[in-house]
Protein backbone atom coordinates (compact mmCIF):
# COMPACT_ATOMS: atom_id res chain seq x y z
CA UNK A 1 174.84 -31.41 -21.42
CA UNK A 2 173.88 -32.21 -18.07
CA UNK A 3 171.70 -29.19 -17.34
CA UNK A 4 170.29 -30.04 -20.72
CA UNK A 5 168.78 -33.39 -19.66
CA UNK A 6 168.18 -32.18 -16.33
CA UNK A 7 165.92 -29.33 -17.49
CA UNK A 8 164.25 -32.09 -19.78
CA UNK A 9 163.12 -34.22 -17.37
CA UNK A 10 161.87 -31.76 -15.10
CA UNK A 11 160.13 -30.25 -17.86
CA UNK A 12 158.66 -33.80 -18.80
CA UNK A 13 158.99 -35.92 -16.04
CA UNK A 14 155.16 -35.78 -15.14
CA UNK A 15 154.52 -37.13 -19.18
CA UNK A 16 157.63 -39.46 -19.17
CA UNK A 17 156.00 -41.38 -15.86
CA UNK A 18 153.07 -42.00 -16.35
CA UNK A 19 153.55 -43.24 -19.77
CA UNK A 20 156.09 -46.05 -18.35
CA UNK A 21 153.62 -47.21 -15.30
CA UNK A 22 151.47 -47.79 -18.74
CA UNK A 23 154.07 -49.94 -20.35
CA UNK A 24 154.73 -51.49 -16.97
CA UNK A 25 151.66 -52.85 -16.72
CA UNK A 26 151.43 -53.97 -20.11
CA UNK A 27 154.75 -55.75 -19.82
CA UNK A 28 153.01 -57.55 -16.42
CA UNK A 29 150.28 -58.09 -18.67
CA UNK A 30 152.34 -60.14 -20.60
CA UNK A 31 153.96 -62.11 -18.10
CA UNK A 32 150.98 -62.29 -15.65
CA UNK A 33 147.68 -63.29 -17.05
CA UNK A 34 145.92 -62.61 -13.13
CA UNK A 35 142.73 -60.54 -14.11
CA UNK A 36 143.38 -57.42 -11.68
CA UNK A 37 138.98 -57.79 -10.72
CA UNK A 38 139.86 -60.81 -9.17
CA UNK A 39 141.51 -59.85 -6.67
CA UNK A 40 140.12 -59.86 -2.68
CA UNK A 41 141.35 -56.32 -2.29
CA UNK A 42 140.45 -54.61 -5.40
CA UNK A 43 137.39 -52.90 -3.98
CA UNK A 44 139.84 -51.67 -1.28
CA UNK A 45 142.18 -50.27 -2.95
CA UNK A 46 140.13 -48.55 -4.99
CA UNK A 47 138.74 -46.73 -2.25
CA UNK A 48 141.67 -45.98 -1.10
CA UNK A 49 143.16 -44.41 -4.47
CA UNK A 50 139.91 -42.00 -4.90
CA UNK A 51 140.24 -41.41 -0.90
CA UNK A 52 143.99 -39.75 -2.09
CA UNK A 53 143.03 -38.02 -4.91
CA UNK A 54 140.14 -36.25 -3.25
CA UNK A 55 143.19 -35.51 -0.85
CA UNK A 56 145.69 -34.51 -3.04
CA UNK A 57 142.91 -31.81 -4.88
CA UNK A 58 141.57 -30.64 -1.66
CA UNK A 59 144.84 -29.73 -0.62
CA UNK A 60 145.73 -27.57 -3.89
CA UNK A 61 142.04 -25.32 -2.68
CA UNK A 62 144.18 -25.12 0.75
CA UNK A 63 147.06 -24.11 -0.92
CA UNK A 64 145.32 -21.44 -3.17
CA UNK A 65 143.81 -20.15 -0.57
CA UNK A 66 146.88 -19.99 1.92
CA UNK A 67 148.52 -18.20 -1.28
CA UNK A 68 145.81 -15.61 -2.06
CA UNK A 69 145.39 -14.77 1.87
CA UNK A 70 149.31 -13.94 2.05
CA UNK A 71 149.39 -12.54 -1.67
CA UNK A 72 149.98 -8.87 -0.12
CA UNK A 73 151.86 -9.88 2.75
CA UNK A 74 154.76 -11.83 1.63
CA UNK A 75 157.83 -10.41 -0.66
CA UNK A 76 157.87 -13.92 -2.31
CA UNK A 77 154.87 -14.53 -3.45
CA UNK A 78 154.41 -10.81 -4.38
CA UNK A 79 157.53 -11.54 -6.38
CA UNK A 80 156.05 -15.00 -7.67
CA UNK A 81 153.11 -12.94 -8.71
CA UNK A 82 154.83 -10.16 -10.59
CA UNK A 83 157.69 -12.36 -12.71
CA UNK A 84 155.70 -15.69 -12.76
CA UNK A 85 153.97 -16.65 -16.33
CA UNK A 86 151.05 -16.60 -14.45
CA UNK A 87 148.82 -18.21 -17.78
CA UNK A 88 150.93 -21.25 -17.45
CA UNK A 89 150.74 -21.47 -13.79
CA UNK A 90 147.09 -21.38 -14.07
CA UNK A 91 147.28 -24.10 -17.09
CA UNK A 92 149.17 -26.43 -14.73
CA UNK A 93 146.72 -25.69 -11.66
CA UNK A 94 143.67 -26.61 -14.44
CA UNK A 95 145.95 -29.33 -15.68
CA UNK A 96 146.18 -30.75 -12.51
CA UNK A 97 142.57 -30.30 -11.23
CA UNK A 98 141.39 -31.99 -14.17
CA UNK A 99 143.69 -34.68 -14.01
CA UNK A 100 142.47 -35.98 -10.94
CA UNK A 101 139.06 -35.50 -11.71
CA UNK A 102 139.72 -37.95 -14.76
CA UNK A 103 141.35 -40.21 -12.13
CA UNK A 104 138.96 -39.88 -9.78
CA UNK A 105 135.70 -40.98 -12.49
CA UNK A 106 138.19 -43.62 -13.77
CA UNK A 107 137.97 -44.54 -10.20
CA UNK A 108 134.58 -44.79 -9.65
CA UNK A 109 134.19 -46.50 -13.33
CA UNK A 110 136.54 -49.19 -11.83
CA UNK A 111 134.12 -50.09 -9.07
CA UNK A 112 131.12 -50.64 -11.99
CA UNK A 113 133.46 -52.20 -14.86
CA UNK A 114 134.33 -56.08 -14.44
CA UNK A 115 136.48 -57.78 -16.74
CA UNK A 116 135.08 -57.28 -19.78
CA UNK A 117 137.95 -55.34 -21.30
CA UNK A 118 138.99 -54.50 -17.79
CA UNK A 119 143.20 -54.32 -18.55
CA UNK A 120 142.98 -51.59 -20.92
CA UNK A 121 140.67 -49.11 -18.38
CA UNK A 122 143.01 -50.65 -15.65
CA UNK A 123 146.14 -49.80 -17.77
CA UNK A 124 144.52 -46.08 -18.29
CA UNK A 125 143.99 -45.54 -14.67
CA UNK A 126 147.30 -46.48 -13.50
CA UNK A 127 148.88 -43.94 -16.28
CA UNK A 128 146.13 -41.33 -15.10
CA UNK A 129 146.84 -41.70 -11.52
CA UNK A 130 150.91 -41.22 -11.81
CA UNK A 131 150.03 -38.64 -14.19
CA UNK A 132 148.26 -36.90 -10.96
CA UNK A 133 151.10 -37.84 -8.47
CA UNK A 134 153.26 -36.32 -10.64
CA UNK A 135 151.18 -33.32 -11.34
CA UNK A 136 150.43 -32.48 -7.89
CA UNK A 137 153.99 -33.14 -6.56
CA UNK A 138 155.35 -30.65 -8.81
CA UNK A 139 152.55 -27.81 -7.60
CA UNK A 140 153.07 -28.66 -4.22
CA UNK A 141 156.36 -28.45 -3.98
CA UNK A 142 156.56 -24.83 -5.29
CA UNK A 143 153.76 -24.41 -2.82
CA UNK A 144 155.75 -25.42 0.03
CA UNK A 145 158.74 -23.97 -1.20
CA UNK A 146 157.37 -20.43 -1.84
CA UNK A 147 155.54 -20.70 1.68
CA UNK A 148 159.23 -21.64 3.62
CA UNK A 149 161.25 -19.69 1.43
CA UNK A 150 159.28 -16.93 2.36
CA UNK A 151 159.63 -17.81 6.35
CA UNK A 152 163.15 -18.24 5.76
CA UNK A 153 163.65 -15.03 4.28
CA UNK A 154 161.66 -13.12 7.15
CA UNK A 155 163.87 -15.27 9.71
CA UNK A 156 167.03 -14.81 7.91
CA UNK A 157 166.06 -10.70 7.25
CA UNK A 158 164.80 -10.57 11.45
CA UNK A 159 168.17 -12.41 12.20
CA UNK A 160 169.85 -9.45 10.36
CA UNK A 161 168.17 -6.67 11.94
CA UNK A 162 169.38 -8.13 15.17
CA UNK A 163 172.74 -8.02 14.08
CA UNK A 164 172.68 -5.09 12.53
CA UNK A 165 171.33 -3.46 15.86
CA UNK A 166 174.24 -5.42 17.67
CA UNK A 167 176.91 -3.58 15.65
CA UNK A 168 175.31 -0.12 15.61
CA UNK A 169 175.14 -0.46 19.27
CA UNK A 170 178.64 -1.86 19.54
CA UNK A 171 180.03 0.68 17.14
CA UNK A 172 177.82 3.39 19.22
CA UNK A 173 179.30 1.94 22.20
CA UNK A 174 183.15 1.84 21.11
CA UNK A 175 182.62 5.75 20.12
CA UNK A 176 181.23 6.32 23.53
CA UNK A 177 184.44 5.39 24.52
């Protein structure tokens, strides 16, 4: 039972989150009537959200690119790239890009749309933006952990072929005697 609901929410966590940070803020809505344009800091902030999306997707061209240039090299990713379902990995990637594109115009829209129906586009962006935290922390993470597994493996199989060398030459050493 446990597995079950674990496997859910990894499955749907990245749906399930941002769809609460949108009924969070409606639910502040309710108690808090402060119009969110009012703000000093708005403009801020702002720039600081489209300053970590532009981030977050730069870093998935890094990524790409740090997996295609060891696609040959590494056991793991060759592995990754022979059993993965590598349509839905792509979906995800696309997922993902366009996800914080949408953030990233809702953004931008935020700096040119004043309260005039502001909570709603607010409400959106908020849901849009956890969508792409949640997105990209999923991609990177299997990023990161194909990229140290890998290094791990290579230590761990180096660290083996030492040993291995120590015994043959121990065993070679013992017959010697």
């Amino acid at each position: 039972m446990r597995d079950t609901w674990k496997s859910f929410w990894y499955k749907q966590y990245a749906n399930i989150l941002p769809l609460l940070a949108v009924v969070f803020c409606f639910i502040l809505r309710l108690f808090d009537k402060t119009d969110i344009f009012y703000l000093k800091n708005i403009d801020q902030a702002l720039t600081a959200v489209i300053t970590a999306e532009a981030i977050i997707i730069s870093l998935f061209s890094v990524m790409l690119t740090m997996l295609a240039d060891s696609k040959h090299d590494s056991p793991v990713i060759q592995f990754f790239f022979q059993h993965a379902d590598s349509e839905y990995f792509v979906k995800t990637l696309i997922r993902c890009v366009m996800v914080g594109m949408l953030s990233i115009l809702l953004s931008v829209g935020m700096f040119f749309i004043r309260p005039h129906r502001a909570f709603l586009i607010f409400a959106m962006w908020v849901g849009v933006f956890v969508a792409l935290l949640c997105r990209a922390y999923r991609l990177i993470s299997l990023f990161i952990s194909m990229l140290f597994r890998d290094n791990r493996q290579d230590q761990r199989d180096e660290s083996f072929r030492k040993n291995e060398e120590k015994l043959r030459e121990s065993l070679h050493n013992s017959d010697n005697r």
